[in-house]
N, C-alpha and C. Protein backbone atom coordinates (compact mmCIF):
# COMPACT_ATOMS: atom_id res chain seq x y z
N UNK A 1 0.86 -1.16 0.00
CA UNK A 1 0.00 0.00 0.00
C UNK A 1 0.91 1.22 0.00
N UNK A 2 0.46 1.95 -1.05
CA UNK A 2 0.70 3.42 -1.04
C UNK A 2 0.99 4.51 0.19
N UNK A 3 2.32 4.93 0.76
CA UNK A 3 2.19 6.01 1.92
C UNK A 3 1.01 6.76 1.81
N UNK A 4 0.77 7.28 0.58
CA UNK A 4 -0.09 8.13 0.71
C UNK A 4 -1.63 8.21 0.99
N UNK A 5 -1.98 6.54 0.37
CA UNK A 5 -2.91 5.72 0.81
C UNK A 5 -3.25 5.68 2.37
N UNK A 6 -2.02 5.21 2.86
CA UNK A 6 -2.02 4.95 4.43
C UNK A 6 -2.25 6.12 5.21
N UNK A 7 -1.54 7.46 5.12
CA UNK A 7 -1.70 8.42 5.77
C UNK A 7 -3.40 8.81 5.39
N UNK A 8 -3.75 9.10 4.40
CA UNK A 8 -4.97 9.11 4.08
C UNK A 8 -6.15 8.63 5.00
N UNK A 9 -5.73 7.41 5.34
CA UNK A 9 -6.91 6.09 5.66
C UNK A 9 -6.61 6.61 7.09
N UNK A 10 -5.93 6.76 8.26
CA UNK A 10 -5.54 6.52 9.53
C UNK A 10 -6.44 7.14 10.23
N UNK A 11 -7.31 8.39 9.96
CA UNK A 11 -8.57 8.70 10.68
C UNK A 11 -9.57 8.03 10.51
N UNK A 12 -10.23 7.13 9.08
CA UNK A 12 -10.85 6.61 9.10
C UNK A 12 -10.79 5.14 9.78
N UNK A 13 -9.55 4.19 9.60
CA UNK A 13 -9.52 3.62 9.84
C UNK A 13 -9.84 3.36 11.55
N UNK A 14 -9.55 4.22 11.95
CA UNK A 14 -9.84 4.32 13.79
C UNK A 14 -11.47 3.56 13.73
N UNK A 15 -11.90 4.66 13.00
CA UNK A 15 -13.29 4.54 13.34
C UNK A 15 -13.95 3.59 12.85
N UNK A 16 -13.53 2.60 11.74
CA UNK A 16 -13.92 1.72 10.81
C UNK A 16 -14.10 0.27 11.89
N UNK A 17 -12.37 0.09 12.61
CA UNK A 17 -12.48 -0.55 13.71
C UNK A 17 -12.91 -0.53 14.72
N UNK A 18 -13.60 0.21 15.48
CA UNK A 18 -13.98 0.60 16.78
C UNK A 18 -14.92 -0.26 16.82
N UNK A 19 -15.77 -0.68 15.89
CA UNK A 19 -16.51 -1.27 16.18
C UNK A 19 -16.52 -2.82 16.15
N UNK A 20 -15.27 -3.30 14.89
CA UNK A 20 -14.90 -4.72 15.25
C UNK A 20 -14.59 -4.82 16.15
N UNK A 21 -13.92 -4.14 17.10
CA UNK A 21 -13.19 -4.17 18.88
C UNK A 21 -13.85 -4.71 19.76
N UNK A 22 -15.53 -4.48 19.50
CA UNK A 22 -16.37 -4.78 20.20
C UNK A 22 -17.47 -5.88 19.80
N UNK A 23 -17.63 -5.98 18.72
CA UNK A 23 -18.57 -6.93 17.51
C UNK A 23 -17.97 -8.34 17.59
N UNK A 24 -16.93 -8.48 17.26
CA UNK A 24 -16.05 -9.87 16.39
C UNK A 24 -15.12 -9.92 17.18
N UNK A 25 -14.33 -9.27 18.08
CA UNK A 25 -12.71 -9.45 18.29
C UNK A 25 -13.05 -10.63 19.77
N UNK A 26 -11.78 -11.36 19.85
CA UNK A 26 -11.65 -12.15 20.80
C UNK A 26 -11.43 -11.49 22.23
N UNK A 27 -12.20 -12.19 23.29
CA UNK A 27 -11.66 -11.54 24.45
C UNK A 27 -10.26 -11.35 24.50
N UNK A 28 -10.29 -10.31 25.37
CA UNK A 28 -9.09 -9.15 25.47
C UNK A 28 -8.62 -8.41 24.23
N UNK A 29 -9.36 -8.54 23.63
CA UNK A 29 -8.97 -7.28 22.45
C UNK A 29 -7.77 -7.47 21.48
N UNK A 30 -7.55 -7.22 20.21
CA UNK A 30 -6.81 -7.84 19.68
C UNK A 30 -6.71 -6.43 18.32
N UNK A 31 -5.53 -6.06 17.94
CA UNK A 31 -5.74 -4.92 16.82
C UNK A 31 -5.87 -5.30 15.65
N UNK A 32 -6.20 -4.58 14.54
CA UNK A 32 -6.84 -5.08 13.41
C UNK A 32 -5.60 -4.04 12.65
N UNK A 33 -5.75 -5.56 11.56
CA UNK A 33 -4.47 -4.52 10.53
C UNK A 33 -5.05 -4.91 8.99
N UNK A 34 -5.10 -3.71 8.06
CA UNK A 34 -5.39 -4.32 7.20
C UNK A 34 -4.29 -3.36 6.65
N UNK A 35 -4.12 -3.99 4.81
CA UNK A 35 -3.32 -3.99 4.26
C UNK A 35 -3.87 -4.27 2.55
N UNK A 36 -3.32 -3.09 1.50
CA UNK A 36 -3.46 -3.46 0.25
C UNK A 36 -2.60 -2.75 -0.45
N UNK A 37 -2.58 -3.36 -1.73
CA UNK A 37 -1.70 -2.11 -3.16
C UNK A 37 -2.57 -0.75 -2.82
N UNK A 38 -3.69 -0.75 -2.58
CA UNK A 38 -4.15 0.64 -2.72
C UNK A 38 -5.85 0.95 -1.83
N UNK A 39 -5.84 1.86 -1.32
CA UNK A 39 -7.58 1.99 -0.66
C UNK A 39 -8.13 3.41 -1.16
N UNK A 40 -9.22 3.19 -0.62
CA UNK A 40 -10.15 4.33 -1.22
C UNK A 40 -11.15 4.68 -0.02
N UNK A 41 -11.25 5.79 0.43
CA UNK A 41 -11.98 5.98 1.98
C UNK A 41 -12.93 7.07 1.36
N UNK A 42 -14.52 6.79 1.68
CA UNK A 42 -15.21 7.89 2.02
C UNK A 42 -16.17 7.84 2.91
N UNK A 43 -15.52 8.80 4.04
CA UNK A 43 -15.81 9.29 5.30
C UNK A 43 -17.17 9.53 5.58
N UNK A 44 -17.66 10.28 4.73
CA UNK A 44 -19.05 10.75 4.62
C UNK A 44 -20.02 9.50 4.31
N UNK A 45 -19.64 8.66 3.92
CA UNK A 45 -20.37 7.15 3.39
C UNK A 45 -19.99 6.03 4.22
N UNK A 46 -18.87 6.30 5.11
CA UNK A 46 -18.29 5.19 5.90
C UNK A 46 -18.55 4.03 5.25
N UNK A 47 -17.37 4.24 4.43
CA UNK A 47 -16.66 3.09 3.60
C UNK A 47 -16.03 3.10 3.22
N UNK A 48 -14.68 1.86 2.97
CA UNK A 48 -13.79 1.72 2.49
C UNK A 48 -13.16 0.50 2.24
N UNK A 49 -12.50 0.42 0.65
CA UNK A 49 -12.38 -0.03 -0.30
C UNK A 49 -10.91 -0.37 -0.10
N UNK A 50 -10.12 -1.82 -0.02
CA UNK A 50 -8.60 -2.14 -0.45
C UNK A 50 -8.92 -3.18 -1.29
N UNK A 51 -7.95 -2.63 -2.29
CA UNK A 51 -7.49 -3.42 -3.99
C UNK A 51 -6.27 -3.80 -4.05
N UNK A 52 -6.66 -5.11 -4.56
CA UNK A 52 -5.24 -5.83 -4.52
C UNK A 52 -4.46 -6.54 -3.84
N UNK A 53 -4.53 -7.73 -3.49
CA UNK A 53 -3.84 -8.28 -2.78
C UNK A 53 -4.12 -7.67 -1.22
N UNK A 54 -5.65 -8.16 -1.20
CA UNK A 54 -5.79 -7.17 0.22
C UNK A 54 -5.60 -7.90 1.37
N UNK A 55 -5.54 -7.81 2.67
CA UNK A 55 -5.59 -8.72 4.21
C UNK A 55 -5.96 -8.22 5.04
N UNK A 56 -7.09 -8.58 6.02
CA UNK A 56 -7.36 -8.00 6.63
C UNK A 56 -7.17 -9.58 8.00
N UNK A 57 -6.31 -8.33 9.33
CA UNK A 57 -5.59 -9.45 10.10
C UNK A 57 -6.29 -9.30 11.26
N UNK A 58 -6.99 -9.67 11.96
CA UNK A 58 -7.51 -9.77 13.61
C UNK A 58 -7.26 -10.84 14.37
N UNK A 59 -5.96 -10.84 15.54
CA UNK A 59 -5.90 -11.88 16.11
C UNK A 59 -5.99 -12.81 15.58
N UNK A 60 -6.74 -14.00 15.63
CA UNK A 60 -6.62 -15.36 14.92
C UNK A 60 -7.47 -15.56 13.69
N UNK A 61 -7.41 -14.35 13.24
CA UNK A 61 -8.47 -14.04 12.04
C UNK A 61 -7.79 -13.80 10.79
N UNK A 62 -7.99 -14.51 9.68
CA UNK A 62 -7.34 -13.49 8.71
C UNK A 62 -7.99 -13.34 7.44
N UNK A 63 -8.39 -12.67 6.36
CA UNK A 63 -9.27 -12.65 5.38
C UNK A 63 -8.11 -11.85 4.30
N UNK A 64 -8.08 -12.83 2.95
CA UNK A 64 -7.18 -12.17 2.26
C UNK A 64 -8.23 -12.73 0.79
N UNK A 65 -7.92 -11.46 -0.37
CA UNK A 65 -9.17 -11.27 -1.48
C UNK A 65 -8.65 -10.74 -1.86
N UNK A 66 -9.09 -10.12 -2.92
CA UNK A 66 -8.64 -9.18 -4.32
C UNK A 66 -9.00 -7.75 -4.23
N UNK A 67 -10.39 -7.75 -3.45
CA UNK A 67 -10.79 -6.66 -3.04
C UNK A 67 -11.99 -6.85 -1.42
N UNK A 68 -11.43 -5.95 -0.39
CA UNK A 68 -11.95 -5.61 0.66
C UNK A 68 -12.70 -4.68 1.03
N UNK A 69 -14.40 -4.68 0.83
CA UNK A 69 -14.73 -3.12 1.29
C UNK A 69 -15.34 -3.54 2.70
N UNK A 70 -15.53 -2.47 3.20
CA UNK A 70 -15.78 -2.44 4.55
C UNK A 70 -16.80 -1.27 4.74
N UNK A 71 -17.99 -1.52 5.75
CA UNK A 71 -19.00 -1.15 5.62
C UNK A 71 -19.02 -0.49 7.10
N UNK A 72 -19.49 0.92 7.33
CA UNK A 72 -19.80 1.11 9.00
C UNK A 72 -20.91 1.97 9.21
N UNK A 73 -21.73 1.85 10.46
CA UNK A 73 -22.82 2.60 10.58
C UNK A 73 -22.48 3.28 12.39
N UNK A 74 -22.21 4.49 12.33
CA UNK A 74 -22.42 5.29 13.84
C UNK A 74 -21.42 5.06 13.78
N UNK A 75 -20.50 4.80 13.02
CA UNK A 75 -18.87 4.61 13.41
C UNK A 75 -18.29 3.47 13.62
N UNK A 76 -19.38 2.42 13.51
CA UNK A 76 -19.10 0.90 13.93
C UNK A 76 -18.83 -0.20 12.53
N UNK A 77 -17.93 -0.76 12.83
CA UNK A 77 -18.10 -1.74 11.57
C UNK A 77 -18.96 -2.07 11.51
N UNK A 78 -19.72 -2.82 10.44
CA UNK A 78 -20.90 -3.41 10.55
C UNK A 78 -21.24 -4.92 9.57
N UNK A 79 -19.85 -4.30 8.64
CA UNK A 79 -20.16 -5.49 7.36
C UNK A 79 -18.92 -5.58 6.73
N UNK A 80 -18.28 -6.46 6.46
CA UNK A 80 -16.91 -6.75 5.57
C UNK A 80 -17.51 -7.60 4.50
N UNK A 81 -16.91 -6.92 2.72
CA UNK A 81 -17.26 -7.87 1.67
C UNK A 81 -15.95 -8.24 0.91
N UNK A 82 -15.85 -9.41 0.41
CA UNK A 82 -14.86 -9.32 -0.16
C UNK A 82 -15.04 -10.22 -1.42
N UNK A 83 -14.10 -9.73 -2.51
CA UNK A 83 -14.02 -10.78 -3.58
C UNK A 83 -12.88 -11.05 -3.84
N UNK A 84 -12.42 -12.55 -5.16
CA UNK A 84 -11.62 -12.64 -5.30
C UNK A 84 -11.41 -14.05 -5.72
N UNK A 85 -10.50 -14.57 -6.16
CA UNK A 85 -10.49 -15.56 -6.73
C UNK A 85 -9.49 -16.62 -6.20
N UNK A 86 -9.54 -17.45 -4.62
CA UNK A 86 -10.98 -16.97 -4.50
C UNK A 86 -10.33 -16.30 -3.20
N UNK A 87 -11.51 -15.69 -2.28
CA UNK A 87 -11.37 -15.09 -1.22
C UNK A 87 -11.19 -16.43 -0.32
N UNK A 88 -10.33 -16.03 1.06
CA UNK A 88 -10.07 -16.82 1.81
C UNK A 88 -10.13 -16.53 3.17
N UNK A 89 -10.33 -16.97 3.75
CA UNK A 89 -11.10 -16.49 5.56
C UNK A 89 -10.37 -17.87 6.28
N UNK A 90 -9.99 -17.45 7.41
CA UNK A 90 -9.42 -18.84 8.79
C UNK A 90 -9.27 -18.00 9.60
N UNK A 91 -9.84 -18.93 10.48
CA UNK A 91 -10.05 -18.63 11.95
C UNK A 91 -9.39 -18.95 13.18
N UNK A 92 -8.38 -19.22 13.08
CA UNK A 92 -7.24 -20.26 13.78
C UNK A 92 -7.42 -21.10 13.34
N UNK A 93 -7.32 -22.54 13.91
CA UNK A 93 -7.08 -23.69 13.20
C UNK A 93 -8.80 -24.67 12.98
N UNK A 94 -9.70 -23.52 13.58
CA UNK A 94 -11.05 -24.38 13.75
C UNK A 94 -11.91 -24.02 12.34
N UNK A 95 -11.52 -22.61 11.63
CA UNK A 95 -12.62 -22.22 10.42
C UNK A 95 -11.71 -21.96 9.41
N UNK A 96 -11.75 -22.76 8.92
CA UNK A 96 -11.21 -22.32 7.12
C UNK A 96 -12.21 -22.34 6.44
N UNK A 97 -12.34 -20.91 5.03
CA UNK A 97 -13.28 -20.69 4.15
C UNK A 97 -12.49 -19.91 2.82
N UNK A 98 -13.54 -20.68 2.04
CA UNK A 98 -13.13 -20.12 0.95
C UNK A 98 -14.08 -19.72 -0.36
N UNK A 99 -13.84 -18.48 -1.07
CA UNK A 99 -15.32 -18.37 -2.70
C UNK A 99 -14.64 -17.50 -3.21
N UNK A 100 -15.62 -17.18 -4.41
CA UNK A 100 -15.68 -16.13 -5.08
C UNK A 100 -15.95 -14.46 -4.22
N UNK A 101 -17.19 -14.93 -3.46
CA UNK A 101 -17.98 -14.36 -2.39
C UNK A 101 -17.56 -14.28 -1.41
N UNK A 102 -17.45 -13.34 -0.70
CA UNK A 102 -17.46 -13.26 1.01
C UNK A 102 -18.70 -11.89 1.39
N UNK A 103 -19.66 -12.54 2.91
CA UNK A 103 -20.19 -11.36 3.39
C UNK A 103 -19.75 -11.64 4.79
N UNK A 104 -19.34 -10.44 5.53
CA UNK A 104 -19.59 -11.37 7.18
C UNK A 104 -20.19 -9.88 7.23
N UNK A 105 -21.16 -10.57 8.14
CA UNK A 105 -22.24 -9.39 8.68
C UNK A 105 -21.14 -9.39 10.52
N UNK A 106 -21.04 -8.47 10.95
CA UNK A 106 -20.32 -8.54 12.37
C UNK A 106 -21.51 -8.54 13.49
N UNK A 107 -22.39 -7.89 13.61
CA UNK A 107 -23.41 -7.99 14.34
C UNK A 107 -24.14 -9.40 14.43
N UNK A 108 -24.72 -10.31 13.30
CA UNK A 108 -25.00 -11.45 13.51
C UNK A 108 -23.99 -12.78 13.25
N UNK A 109 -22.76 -12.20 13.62
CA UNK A 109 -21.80 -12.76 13.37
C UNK A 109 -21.89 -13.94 12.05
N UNK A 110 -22.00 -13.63 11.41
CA UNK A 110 -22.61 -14.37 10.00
C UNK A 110 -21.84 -14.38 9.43
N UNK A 111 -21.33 -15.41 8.32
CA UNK A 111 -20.12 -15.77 7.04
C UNK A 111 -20.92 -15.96 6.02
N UNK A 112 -21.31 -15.50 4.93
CA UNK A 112 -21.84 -15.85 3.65
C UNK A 112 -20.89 -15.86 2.47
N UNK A 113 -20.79 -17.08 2.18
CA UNK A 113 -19.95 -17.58 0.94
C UNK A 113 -20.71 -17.98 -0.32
N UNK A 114 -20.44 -17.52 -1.58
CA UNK A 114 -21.22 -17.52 -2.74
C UNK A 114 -20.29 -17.75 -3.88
N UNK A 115 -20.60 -18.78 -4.72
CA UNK A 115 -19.28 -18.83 -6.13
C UNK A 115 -18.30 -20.24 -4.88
N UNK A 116 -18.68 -21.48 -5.70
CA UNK A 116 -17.81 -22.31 -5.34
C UNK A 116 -17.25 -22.15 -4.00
N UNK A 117 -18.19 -22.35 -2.78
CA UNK A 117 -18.43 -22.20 -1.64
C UNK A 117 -17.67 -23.23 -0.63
N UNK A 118 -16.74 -23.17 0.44
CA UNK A 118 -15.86 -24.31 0.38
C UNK A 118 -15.88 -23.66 2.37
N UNK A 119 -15.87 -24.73 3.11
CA UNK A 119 -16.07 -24.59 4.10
C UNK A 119 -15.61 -25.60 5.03
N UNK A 120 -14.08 -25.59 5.72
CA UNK A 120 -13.87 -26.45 6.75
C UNK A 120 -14.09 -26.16 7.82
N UNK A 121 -14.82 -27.33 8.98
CA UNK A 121 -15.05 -26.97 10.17
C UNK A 121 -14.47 -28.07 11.28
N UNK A 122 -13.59 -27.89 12.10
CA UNK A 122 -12.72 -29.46 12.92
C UNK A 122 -12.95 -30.33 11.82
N UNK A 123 -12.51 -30.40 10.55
CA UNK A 123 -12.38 -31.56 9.91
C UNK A 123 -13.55 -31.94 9.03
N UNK A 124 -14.26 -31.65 9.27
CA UNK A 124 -15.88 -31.32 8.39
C UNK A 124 -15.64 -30.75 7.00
N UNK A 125 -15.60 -31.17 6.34
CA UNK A 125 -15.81 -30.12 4.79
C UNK A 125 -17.20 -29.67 4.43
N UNK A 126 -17.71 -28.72 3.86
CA UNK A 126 -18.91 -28.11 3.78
C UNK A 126 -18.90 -27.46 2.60
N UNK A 127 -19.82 -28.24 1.24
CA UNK A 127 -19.36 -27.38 -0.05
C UNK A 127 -20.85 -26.73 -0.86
N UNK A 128 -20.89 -25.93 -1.82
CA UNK A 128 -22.24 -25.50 -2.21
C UNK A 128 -22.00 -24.14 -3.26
N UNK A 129 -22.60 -23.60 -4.13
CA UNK A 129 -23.08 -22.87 -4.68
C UNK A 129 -22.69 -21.70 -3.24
N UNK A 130 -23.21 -21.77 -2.63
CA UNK A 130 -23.96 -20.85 -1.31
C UNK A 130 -23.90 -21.54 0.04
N UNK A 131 -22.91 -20.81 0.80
CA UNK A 131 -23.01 -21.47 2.29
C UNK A 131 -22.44 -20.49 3.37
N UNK A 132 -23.76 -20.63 4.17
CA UNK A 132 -23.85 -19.07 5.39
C UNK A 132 -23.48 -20.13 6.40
N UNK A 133 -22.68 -19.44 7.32
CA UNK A 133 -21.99 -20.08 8.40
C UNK A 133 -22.15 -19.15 9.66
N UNK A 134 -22.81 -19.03 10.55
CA UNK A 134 -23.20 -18.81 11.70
C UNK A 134 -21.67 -18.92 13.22
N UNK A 135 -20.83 -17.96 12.82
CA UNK A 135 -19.95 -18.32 13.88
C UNK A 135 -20.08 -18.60 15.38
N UNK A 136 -21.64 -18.06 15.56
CA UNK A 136 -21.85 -18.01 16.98
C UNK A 136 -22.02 -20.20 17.36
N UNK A 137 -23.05 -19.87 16.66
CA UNK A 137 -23.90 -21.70 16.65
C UNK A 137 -22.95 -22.69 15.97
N UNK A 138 -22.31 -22.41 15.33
CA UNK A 138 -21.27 -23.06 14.18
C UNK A 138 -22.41 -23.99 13.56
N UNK A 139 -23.61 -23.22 13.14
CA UNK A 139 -24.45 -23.53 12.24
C UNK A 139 -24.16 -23.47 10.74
N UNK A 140 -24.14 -24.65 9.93
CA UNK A 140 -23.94 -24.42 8.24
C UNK A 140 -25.28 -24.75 7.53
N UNK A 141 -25.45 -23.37 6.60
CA UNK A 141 -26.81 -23.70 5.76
C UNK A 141 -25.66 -23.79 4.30
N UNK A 142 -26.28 -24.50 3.57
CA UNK A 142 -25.57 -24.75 2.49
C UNK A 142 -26.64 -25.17 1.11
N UNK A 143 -26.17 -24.43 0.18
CA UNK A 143 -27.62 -24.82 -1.56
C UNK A 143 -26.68 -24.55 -2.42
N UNK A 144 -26.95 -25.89 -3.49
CA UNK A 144 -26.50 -26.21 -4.48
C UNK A 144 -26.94 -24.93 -5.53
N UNK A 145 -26.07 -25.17 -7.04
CA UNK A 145 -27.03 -23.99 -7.89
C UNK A 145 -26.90 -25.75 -9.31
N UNK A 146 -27.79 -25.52 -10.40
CA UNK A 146 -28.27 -26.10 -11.42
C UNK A 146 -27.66 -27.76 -11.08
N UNK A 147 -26.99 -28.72 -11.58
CA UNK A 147 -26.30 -29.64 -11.39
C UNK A 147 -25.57 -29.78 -10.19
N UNK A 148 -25.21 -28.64 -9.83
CA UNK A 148 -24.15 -29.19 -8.86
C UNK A 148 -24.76 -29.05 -7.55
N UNK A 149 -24.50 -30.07 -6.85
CA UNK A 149 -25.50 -30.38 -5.71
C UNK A 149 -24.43 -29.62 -4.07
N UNK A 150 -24.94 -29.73 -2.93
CA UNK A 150 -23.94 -29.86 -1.67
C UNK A 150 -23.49 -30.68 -1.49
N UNK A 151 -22.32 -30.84 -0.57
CA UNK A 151 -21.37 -31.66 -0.46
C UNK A 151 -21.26 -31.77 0.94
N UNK A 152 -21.12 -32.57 2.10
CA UNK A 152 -21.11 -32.82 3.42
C UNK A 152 -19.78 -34.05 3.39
N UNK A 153 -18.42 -33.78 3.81
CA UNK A 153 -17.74 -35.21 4.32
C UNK A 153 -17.07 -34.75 5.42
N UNK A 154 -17.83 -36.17 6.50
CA UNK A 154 -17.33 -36.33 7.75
C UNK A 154 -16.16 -37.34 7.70
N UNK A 155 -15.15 -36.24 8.61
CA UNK A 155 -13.96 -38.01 8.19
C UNK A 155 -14.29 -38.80 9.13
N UNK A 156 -13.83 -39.93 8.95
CA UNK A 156 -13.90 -41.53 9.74
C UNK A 156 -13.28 -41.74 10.78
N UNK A 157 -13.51 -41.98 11.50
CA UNK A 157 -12.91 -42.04 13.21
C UNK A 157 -11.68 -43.60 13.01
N UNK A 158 -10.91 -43.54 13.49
CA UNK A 158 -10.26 -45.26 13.72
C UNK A 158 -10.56 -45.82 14.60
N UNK A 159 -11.63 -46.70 14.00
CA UNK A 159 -12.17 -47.10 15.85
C UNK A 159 -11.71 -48.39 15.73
N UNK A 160 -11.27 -49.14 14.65
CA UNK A 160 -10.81 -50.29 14.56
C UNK A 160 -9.13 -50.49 15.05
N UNK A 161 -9.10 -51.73 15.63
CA UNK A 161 -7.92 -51.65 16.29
C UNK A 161 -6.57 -52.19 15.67
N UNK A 162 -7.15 -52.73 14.16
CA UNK A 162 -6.23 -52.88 13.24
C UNK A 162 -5.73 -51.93 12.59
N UNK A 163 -5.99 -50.79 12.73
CA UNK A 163 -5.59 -49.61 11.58
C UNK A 163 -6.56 -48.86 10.78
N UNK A 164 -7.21 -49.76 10.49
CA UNK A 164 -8.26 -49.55 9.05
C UNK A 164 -9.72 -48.55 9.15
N UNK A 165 -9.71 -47.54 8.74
CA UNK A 165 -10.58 -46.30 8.78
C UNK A 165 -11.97 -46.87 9.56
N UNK A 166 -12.71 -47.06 10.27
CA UNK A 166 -13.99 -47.59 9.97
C UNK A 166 -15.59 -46.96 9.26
N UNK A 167 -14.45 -46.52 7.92
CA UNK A 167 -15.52 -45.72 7.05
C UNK A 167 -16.42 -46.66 6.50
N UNK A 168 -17.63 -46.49 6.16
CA UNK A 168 -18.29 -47.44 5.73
C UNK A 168 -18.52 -49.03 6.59
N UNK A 169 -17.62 -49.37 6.95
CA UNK A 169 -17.50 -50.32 8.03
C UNK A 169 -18.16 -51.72 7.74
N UNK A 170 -18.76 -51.43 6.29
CA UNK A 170 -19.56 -52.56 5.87
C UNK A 170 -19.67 -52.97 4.69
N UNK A 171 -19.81 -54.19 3.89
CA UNK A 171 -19.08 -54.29 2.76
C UNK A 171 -20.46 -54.02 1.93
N UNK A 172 -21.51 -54.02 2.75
CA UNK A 172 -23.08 -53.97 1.93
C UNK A 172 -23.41 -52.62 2.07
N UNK A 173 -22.78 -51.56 1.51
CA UNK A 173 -22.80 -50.51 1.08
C UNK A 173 -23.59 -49.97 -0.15
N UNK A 174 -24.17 -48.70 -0.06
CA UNK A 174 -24.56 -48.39 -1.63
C UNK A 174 -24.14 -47.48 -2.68
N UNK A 175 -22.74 -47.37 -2.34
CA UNK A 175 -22.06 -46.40 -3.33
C UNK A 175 -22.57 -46.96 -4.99
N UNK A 176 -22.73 -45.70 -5.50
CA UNK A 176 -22.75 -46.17 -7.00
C UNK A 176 -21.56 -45.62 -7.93
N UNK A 177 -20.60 -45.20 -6.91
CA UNK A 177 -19.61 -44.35 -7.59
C UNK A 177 -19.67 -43.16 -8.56
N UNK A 178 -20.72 -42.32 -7.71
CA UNK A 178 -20.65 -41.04 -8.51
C UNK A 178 -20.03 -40.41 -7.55
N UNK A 179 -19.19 -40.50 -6.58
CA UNK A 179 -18.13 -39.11 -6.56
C UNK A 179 -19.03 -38.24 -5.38
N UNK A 180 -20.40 -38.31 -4.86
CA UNK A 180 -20.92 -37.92 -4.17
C UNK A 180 -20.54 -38.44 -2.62
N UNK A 181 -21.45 -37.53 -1.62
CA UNK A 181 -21.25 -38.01 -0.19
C UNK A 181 -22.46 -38.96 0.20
N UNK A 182 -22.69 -39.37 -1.06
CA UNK A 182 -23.92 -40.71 -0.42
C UNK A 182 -23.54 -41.85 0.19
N UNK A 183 -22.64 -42.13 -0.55
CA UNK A 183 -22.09 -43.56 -0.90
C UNK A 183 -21.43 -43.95 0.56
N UNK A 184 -21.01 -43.19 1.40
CA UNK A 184 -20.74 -43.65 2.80
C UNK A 184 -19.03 -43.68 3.27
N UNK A 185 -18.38 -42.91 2.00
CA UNK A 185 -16.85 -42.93 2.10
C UNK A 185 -16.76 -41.67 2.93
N UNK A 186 -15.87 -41.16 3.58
CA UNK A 186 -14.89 -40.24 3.61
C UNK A 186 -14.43 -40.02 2.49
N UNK A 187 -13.92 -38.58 2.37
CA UNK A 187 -13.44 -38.28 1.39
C UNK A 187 -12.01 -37.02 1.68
N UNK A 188 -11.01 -36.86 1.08
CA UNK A 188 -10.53 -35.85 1.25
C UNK A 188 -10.10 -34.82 -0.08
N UNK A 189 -10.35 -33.61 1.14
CA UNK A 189 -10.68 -32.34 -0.27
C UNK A 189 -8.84 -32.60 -0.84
């Protein structure tokens, strides 16, 4: 990012965060850094725009896209969007996400992913057209678009004491080998 960019942004930016401080951030507080080739601030609209290789860093948070705007009302964040190809969101080691799409609403602590929708949760994969993720509930809604359906794979526990996954666990299975999560495999992305 541009000095001139940066000096630019540093009043707004105060105020842009004040309200993630209080919305999203982890107890005890944690500073927010974002970062791009270039931003665009208007004050009067409370909003602002980083292009390019953007990141936006909070404690165990990190969201990196092509483009970052950021949304605030009364001075408070209120909404982060991002695009990019694709955009990428993790949460420490428990939320990885990824699309075309990103919305997080900060108030209903909400993740909306849109455009090849990709969603790990402890090991859970979560895939779709469209998939809103609820950070509070670690609720996943997830919808397919034309052909391409959702995707759910739970991995397989070793409960067997030989080694052997106990996926499926049974040889009278009904995979038909389409590649779907019917069929009763684990799968890895």
């Amino acid at each position: 990012m541009n000095s001139r960019a940066a000096i630019k942004g540093l009043g707004l930016l105060g105020l842009l965060f004040a309200g993630l401080a209080g919305a999203a951030q982890p107890p005890g507080g944690q500073p927010v850094e974002v970062s791009a080739n270039s931003a665009t601030f208007e004050q009067s609209a409370g909003t602002g725009v980083y292009r390019g290789d953007a990141e936006l860093i909070q404690g165990n948070r990190r969201l990196n896209a092509d483009v970052i705007r950021l949304f605030t009302e009364n001075n408070q964040l209120v909404r982060v969007e991002a695009t990019g190809n694709p955009v990428r969101m993790r949460e420490g080691d428990d939320l990885q996400a990824r699309a075309k799409n990103l919305v997080y609403d900060l108030r209903a602590r909400r993740l909306v992913l849109t455009g090849d929708a990709h969603v790990d949760h402890q090991g859970n994969t979560f895939e779709g057209a469209r998939v809103q993720y609820n950070l509070d509930s670690r609720r996943v809604d997830a919808s397919g678009e034309g052909d391409k359906r959702v995707r759910l794979v739970i991995p397989a526990k070793n409960t067997d004491p030989s080694g052997e996954s106990g996926a499926g666990g049974n040889d009278d299975t009904s995979d038909t080998g389409n590649g779907g999560a019917d069929g009763g495999k684990a799968e890895t992305p």
